[in-house]
PDB file of N, CA and C in Angstrom:
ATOM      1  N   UNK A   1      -6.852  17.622  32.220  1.00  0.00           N
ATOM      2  CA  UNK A   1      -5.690  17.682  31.356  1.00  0.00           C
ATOM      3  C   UNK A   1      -4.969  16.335  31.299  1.00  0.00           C
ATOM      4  N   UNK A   2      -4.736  15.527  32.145  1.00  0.00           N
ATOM      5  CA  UNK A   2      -4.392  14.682  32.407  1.00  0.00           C
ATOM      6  C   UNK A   2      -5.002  13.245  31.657  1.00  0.00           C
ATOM      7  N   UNK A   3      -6.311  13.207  31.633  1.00  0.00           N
ATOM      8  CA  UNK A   3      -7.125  12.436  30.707  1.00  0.00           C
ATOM      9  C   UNK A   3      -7.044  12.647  29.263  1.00  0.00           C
ATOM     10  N   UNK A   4      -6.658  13.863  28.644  1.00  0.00           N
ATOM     11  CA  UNK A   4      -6.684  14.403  27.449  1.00  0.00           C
ATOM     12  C   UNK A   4      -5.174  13.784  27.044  1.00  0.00           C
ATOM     13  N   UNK A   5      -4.121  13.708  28.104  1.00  0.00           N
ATOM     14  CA  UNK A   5      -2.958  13.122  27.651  1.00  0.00           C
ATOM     15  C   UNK A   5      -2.614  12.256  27.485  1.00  0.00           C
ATOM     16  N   UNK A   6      -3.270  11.561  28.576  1.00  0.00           N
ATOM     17  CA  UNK A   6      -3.562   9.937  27.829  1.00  0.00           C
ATOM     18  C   UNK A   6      -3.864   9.251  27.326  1.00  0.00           C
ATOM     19  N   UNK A   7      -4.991   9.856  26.259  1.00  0.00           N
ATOM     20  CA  UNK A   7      -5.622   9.285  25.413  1.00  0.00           C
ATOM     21  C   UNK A   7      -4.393   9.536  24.606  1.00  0.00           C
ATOM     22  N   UNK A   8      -3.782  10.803  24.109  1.00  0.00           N
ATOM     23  CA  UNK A   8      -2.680  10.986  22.914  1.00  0.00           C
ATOM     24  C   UNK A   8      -1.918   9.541  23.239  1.00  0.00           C
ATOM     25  N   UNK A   9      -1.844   9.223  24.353  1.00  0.00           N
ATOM     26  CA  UNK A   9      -0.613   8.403  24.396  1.00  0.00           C
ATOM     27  C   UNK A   9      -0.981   6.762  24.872  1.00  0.00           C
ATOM     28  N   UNK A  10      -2.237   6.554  23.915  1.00  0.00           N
ATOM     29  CA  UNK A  10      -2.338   5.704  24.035  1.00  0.00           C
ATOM     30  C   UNK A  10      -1.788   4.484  22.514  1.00  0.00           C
ATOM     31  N   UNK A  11      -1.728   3.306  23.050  1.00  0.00           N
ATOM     32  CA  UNK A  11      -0.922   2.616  22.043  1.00  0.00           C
ATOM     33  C   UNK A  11      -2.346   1.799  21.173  1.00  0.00           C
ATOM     34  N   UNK A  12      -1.687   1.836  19.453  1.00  0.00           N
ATOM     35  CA  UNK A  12      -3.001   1.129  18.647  1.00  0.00           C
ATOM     36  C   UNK A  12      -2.670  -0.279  19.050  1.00  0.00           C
ATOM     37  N   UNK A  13      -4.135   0.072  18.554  1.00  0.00           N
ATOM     38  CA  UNK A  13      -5.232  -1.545  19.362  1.00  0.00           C
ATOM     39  C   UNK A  13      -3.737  -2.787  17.780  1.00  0.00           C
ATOM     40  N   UNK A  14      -3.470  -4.142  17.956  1.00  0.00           N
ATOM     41  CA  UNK A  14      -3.218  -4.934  17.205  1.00  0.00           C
ATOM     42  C   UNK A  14      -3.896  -5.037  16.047  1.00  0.00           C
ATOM     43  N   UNK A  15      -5.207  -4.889  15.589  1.00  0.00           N
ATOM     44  CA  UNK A  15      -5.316  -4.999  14.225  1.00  0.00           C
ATOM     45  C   UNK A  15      -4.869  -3.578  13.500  1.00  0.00           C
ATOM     46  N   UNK A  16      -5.460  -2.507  14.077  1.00  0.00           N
ATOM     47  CA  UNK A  16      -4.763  -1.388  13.448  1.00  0.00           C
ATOM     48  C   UNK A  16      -3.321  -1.744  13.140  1.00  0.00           C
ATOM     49  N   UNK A  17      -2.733  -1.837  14.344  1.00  0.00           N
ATOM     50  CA  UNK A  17      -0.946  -2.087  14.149  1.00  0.00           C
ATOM     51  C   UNK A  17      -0.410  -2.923  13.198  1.00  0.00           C
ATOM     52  N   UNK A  18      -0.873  -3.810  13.218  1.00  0.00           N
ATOM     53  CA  UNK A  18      -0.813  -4.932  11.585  1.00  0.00           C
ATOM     54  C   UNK A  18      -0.876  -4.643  10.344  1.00  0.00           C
ATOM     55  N   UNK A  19      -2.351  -3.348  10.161  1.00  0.00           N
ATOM     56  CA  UNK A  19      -2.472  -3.201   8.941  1.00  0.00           C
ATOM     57  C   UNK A  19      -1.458  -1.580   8.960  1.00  0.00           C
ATOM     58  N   UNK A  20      -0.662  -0.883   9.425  1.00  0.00           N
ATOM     59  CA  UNK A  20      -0.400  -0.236   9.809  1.00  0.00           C
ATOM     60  C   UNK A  20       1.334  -0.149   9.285  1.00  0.00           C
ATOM     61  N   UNK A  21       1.837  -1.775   9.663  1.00  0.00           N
ATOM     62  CA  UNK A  21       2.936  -2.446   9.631  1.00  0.00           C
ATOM     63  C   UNK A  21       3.132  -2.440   8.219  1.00  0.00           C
ATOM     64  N   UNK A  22       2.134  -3.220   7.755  1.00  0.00           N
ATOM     65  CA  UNK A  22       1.792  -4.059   6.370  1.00  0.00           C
ATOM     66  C   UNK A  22       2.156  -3.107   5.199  1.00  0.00           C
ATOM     67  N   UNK A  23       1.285  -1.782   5.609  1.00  0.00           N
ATOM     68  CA  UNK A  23       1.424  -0.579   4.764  1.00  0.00           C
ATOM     69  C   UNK A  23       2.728   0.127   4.365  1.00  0.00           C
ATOM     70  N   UNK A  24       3.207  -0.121   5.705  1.00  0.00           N
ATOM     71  CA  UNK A  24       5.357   0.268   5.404  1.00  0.00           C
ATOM     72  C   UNK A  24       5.902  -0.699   5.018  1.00  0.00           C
ATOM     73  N   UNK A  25       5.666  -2.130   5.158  1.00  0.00           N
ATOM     74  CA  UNK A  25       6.001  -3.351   4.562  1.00  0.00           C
ATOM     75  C   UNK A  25       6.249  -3.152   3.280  1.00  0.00           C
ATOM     76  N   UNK A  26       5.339  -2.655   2.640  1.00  0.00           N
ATOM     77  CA  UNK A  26       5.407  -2.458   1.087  1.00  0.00           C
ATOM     78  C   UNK A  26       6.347  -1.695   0.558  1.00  0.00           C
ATOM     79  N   UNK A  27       6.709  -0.946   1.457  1.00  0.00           N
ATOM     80  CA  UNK A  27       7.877  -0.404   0.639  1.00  0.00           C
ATOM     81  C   UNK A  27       9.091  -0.476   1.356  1.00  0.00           C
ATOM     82  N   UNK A  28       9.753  -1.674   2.005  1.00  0.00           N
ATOM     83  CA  UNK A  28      10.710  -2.256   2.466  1.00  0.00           C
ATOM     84  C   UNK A  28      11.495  -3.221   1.441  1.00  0.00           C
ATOM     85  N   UNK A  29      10.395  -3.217  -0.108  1.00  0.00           N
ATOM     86  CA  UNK A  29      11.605  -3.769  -0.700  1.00  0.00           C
ATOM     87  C   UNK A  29      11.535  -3.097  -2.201  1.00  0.00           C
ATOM     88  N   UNK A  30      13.119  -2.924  -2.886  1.00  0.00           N
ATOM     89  CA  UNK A  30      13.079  -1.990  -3.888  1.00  0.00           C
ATOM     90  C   UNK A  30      12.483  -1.978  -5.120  1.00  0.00           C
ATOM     91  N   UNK A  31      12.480  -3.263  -5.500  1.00  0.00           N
ATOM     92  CA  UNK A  31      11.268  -3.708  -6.645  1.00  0.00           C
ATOM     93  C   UNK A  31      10.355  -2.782  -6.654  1.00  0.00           C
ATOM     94  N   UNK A  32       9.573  -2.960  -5.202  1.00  0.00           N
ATOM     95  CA  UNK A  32       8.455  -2.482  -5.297  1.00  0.00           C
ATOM     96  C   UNK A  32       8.191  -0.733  -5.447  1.00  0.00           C
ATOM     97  N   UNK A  33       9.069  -0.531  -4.756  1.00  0.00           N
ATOM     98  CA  UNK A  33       9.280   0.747  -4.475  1.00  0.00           C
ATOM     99  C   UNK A  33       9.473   1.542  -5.940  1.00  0.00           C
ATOM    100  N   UNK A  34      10.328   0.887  -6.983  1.00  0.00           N
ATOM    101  CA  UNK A  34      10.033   1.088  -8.081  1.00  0.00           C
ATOM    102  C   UNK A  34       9.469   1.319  -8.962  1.00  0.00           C
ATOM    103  N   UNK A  35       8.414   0.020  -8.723  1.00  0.00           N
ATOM    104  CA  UNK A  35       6.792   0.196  -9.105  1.00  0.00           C
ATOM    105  C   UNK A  35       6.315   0.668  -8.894  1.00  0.00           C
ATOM    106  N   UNK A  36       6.244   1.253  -7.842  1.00  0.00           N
ATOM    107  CA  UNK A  36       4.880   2.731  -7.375  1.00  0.00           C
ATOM    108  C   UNK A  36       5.814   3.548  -7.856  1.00  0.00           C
ATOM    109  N   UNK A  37       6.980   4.088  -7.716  1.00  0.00           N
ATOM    110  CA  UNK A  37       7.623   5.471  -8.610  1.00  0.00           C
ATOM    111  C   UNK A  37       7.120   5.542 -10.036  1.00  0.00           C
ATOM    112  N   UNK A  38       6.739   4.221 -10.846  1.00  0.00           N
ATOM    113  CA  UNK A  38       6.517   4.536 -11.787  1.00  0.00           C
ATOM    114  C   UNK A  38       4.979   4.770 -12.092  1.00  0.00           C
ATOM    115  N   UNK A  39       4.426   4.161 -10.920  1.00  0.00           N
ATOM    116  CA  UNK A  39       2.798   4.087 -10.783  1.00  0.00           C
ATOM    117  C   UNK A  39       2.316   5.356 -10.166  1.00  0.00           C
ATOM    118  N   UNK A  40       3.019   6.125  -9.738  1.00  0.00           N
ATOM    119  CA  UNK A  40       2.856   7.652  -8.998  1.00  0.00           C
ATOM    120  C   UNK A  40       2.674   8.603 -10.472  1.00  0.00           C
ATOM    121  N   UNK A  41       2.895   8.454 -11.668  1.00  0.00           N
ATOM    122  CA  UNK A  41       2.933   9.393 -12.535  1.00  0.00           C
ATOM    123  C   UNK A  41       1.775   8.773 -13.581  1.00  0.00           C
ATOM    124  N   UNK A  42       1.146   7.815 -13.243  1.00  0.00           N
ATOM    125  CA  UNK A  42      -0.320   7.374 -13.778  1.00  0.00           C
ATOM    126  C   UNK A  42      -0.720   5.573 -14.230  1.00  0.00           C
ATOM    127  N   UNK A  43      -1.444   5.510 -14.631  1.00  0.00           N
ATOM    128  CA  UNK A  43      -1.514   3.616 -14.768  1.00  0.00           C
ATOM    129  C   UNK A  43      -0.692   3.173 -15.543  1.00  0.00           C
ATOM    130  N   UNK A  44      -0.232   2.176 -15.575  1.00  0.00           N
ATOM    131  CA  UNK A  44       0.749   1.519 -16.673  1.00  0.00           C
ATOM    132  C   UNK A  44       0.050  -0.368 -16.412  1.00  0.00           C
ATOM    133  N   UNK A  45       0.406  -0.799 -17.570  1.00  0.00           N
ATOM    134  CA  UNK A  45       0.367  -2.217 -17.735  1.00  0.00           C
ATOM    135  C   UNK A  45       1.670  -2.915 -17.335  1.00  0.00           C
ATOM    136  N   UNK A  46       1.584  -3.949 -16.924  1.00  0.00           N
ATOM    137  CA  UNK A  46       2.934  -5.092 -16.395  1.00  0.00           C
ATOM    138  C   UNK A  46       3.692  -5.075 -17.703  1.00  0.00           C
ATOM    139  N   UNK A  47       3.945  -4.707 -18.863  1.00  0.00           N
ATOM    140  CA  UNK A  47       5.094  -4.906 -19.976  1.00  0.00           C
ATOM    141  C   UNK A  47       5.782  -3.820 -19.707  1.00  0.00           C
ATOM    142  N   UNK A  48       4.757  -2.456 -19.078  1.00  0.00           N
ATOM    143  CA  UNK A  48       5.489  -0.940 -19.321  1.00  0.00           C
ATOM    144  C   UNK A  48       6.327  -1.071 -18.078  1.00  0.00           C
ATOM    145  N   UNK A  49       5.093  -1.660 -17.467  1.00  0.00           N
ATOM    146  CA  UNK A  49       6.273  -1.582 -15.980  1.00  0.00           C
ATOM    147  C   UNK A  49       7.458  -2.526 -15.871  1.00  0.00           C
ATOM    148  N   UNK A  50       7.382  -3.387 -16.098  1.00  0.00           N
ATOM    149  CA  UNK A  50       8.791  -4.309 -16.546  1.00  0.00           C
ATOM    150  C   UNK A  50       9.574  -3.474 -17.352  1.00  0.00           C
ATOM    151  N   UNK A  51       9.617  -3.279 -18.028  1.00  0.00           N
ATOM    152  CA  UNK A  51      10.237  -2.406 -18.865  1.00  0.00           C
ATOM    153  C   UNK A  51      11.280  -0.715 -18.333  1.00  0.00           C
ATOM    154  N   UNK A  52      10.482  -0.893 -17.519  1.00  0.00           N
ATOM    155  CA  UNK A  52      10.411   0.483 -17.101  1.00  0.00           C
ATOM    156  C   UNK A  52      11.327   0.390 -15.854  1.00  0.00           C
ATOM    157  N   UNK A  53      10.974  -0.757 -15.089  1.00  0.00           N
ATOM    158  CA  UNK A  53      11.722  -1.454 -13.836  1.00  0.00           C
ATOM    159  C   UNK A  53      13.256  -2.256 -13.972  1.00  0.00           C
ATOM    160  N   UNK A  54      13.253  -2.515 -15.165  1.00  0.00           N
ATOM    161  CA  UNK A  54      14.248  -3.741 -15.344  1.00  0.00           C
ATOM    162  C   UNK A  54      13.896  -4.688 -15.008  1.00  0.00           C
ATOM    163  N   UNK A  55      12.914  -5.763 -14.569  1.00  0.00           N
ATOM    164  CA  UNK A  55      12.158  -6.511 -14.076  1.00  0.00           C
ATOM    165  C   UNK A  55      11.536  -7.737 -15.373  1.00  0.00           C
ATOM    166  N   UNK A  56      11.343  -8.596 -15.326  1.00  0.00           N
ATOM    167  CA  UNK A  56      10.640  -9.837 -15.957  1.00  0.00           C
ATOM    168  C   UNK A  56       8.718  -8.843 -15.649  1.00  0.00           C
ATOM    169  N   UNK A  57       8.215  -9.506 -16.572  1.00  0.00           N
ATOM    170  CA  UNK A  57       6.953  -9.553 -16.848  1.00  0.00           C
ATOM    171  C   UNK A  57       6.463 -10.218 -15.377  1.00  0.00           C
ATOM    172  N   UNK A  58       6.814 -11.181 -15.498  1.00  0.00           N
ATOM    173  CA  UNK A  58       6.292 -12.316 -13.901  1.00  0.00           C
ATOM    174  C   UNK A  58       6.809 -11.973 -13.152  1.00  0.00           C
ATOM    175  N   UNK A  59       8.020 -11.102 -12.461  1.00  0.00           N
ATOM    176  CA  UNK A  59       7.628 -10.493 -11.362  1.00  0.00           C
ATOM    177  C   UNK A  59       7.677  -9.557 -11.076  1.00  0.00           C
ATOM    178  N   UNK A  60       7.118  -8.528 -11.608  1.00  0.00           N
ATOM    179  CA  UNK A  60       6.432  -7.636 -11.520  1.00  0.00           C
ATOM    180  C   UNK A  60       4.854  -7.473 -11.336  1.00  0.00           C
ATOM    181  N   UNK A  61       4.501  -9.001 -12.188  1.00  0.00           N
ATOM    182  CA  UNK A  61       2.963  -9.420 -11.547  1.00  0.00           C
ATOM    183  C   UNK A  61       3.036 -10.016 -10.326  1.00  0.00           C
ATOM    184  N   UNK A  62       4.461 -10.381  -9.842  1.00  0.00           N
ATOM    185  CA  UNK A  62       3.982 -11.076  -8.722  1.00  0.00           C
ATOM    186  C   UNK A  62       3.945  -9.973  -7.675  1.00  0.00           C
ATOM    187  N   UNK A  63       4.793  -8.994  -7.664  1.00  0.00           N
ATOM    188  CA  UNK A  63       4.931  -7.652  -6.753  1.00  0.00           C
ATOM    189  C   UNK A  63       3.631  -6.811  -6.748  1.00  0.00           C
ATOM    190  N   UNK A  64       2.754  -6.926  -8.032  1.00  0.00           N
ATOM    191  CA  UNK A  64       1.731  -6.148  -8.275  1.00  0.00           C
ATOM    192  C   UNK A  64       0.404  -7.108  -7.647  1.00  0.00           C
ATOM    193  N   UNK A  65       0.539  -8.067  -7.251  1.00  0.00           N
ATOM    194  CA  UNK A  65      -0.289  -8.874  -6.917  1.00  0.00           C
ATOM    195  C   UNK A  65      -0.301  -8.461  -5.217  1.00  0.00           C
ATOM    196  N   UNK A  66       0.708  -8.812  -4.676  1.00  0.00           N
ATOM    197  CA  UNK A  66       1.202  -8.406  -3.407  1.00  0.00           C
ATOM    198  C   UNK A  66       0.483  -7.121  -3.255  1.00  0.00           C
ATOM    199  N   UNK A  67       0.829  -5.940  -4.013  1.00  0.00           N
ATOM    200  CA  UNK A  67       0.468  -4.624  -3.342  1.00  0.00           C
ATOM    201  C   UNK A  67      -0.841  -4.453  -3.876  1.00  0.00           C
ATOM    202  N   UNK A  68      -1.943  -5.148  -4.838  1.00  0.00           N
ATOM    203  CA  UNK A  68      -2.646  -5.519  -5.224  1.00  0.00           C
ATOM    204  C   UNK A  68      -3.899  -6.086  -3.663  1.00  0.00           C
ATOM    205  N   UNK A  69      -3.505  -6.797  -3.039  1.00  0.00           N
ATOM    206  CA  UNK A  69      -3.729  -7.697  -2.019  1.00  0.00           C
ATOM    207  C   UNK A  69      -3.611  -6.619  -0.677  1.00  0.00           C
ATOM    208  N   UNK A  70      -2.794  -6.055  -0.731  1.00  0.00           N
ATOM    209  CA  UNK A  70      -2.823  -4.815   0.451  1.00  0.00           C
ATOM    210  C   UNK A  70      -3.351  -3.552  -0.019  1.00  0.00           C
ATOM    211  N   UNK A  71      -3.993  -3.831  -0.859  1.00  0.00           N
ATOM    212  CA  UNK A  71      -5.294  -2.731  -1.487  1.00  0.00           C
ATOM    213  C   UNK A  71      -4.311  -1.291  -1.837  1.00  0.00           C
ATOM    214  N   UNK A  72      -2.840  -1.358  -2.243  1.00  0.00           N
ATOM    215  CA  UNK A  72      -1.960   0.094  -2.273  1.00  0.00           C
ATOM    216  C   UNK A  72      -2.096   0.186  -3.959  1.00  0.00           C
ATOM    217  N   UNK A  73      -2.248  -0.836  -4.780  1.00  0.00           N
ATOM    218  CA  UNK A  73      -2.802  -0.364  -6.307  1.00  0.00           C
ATOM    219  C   UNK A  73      -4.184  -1.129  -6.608  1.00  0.00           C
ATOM    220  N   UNK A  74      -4.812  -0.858  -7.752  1.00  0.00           N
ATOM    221  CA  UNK A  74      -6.149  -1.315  -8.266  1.00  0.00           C
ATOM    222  C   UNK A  74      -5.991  -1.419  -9.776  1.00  0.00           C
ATOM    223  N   UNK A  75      -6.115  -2.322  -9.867  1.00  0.00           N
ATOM    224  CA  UNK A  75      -6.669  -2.895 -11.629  1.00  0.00           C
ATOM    225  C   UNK A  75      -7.819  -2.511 -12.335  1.00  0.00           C
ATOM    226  N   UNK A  76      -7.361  -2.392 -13.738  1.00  0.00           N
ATOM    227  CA  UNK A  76      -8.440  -1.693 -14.859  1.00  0.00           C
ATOM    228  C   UNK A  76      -8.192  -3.050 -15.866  1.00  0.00           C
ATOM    229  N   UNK A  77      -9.109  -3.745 -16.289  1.00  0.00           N
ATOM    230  CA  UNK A  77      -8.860  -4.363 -17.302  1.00  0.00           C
ATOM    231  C   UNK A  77      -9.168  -3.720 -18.879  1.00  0.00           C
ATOM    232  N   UNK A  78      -8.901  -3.816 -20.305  1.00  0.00           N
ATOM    233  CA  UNK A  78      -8.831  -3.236 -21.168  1.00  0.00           C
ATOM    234  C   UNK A  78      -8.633  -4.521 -22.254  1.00  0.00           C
ATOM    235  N   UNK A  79      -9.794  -4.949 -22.252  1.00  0.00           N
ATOM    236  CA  UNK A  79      -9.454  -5.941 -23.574  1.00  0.00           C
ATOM    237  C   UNK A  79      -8.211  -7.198 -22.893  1.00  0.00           C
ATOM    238  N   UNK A  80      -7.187  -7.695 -23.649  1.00  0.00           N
ATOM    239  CA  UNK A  80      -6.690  -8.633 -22.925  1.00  0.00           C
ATOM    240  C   UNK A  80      -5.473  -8.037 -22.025  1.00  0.00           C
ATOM    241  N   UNK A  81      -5.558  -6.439 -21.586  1.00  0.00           N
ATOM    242  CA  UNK A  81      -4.556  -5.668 -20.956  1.00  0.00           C
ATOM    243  C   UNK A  81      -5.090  -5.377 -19.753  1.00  0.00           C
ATOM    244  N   UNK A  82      -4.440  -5.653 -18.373  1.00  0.00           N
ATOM    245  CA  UNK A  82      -4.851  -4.775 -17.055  1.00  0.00           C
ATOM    246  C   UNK A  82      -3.753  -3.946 -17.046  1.00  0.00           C
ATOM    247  N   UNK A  83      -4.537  -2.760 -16.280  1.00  0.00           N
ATOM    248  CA  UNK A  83      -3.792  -1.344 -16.048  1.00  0.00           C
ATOM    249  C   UNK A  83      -4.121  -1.245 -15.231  1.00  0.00           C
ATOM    250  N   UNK A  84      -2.387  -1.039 -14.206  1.00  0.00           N
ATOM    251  CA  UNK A  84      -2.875  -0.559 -12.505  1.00  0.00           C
ATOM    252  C   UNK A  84      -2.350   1.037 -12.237  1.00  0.00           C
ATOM    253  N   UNK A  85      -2.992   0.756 -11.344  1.00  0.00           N
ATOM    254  CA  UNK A  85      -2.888   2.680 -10.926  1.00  0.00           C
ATOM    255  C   UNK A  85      -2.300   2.478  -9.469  1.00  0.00           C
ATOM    256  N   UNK A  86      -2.147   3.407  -8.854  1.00  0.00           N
ATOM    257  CA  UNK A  86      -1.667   3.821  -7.401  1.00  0.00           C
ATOM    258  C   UNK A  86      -3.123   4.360  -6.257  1.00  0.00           C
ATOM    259  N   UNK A  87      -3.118   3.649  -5.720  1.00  0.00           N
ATOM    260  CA  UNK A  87      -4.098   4.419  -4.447  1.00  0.00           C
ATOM    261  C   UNK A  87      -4.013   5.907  -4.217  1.00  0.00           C
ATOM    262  N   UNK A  88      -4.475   6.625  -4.196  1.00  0.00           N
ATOM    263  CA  UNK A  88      -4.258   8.202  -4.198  1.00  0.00           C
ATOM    264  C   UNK A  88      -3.691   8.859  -2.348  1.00  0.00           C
ATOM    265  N   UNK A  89      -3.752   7.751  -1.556  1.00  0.00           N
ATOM    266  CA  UNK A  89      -3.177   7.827  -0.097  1.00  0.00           C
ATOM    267  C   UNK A  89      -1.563   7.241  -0.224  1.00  0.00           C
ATOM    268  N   UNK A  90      -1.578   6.445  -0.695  1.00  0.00           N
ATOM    269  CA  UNK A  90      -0.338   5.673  -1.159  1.00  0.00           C
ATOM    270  C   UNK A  90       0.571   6.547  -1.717  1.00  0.00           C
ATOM    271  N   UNK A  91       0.248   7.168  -2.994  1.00  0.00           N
ATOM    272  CA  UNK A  91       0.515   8.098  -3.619  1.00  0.00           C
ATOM    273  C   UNK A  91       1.995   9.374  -2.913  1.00  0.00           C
ATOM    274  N   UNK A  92       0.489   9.665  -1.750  1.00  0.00           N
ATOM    275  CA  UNK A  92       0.605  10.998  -0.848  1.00  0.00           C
ATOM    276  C   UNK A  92       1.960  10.744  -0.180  1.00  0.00           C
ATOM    277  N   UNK A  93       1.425   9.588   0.586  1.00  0.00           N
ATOM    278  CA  UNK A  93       2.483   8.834   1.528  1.00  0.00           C
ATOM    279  C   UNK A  93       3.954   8.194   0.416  1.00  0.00           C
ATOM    280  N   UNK A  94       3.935   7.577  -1.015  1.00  0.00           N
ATOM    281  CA  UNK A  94       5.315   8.311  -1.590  1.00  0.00           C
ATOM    282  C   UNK A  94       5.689   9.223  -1.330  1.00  0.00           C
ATOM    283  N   UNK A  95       4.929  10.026  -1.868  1.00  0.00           N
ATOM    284  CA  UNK A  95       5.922  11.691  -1.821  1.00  0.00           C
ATOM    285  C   UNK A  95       6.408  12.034  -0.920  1.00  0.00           C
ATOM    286  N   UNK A  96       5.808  11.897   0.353  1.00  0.00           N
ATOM    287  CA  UNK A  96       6.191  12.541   1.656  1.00  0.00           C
ATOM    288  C   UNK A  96       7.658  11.471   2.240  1.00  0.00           C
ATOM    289  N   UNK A  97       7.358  10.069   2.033  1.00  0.00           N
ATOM    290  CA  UNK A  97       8.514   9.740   2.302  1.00  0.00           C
ATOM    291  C   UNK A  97       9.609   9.838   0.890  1.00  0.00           C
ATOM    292  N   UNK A  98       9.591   9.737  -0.215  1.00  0.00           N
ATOM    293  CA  UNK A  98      11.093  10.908  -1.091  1.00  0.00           C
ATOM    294  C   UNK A  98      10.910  12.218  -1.123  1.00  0.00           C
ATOM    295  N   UNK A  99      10.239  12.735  -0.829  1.00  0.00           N
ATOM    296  CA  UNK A  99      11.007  14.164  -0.046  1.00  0.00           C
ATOM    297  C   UNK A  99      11.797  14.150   1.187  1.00  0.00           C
ATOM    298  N   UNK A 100      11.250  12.989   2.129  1.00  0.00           N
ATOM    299  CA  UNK A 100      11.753  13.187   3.580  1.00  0.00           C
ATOM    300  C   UNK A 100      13.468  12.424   3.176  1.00  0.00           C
ATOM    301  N   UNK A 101      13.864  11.619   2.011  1.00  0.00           N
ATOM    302  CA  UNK A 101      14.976  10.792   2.144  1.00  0.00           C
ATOM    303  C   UNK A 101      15.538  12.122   1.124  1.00  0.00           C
ATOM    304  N   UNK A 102      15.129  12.433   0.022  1.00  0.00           N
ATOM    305  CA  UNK A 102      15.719  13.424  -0.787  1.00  0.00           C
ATOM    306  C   UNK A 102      16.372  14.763  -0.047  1.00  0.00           C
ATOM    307  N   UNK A 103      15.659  15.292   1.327  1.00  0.00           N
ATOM    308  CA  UNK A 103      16.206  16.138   1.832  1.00  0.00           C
ATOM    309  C   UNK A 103      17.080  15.715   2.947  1.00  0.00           C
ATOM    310  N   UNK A 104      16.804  14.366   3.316  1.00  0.00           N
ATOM    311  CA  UNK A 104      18.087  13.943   4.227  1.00  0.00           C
ATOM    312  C   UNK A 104      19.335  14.121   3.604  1.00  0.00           C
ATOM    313  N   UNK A 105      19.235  13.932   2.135  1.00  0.00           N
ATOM    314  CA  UNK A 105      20.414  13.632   1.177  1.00  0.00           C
ATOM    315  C   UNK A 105      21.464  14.962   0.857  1.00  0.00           C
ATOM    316  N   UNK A 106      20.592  15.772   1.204  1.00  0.00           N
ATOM    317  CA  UNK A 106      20.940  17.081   0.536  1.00  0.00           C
ATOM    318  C   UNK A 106      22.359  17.999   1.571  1.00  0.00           C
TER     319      UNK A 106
END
């Protein structure tokens, strides 16, 4: 029993913990956080999402590049248009954290 408990309580190895970090990183700032709210309800292009954000065209590519780079959205190109989508884990992990702040609120 004792062996079984320590494994639960053992601490992740540093690269896990990094990429781990990185993943809540992303949504430590509100821009972004924006962008996936609007990327949670299906792909959009950088004009819709500017648009949509209150945001400039350029940075919103630069935010989409960022979460782009930490693999949390993926690009579709379409003629001279890319369309990004949301990671479908990413996604999950929205919801669960605005439900968890929406019912703090309540």
């Amino acid at each position: 029993m004792a062996t079984r408990r320590a494994s639960r309580l053992a601490a992740l190895d540093e690269h896990t913990a990094a990429h781990v970090a990185e993943l809540f990183g992303a949504f430590s700032d509100t821009s972004r956080v924006r962008i996936i709210s609007i990327l949670i309800d299906g792909e959009q292009n950088v004009g819709a999402l500017a648009q949509a954000v209150g945001l400039s065209e350029s940075a919103v590519s630069h935010h989409l590049r960022a979460l782009r780079q930490m693999r949390l959205v993926q690009a579709r190109k379409n003629g001279r248009h890319v369309f990004y989508s949301l990671d479908a884990h990413v996604a999950n992990l929205f919801r669960h954290g605005l439900d968890h702040v929406r019912k703090e609120n309540q």
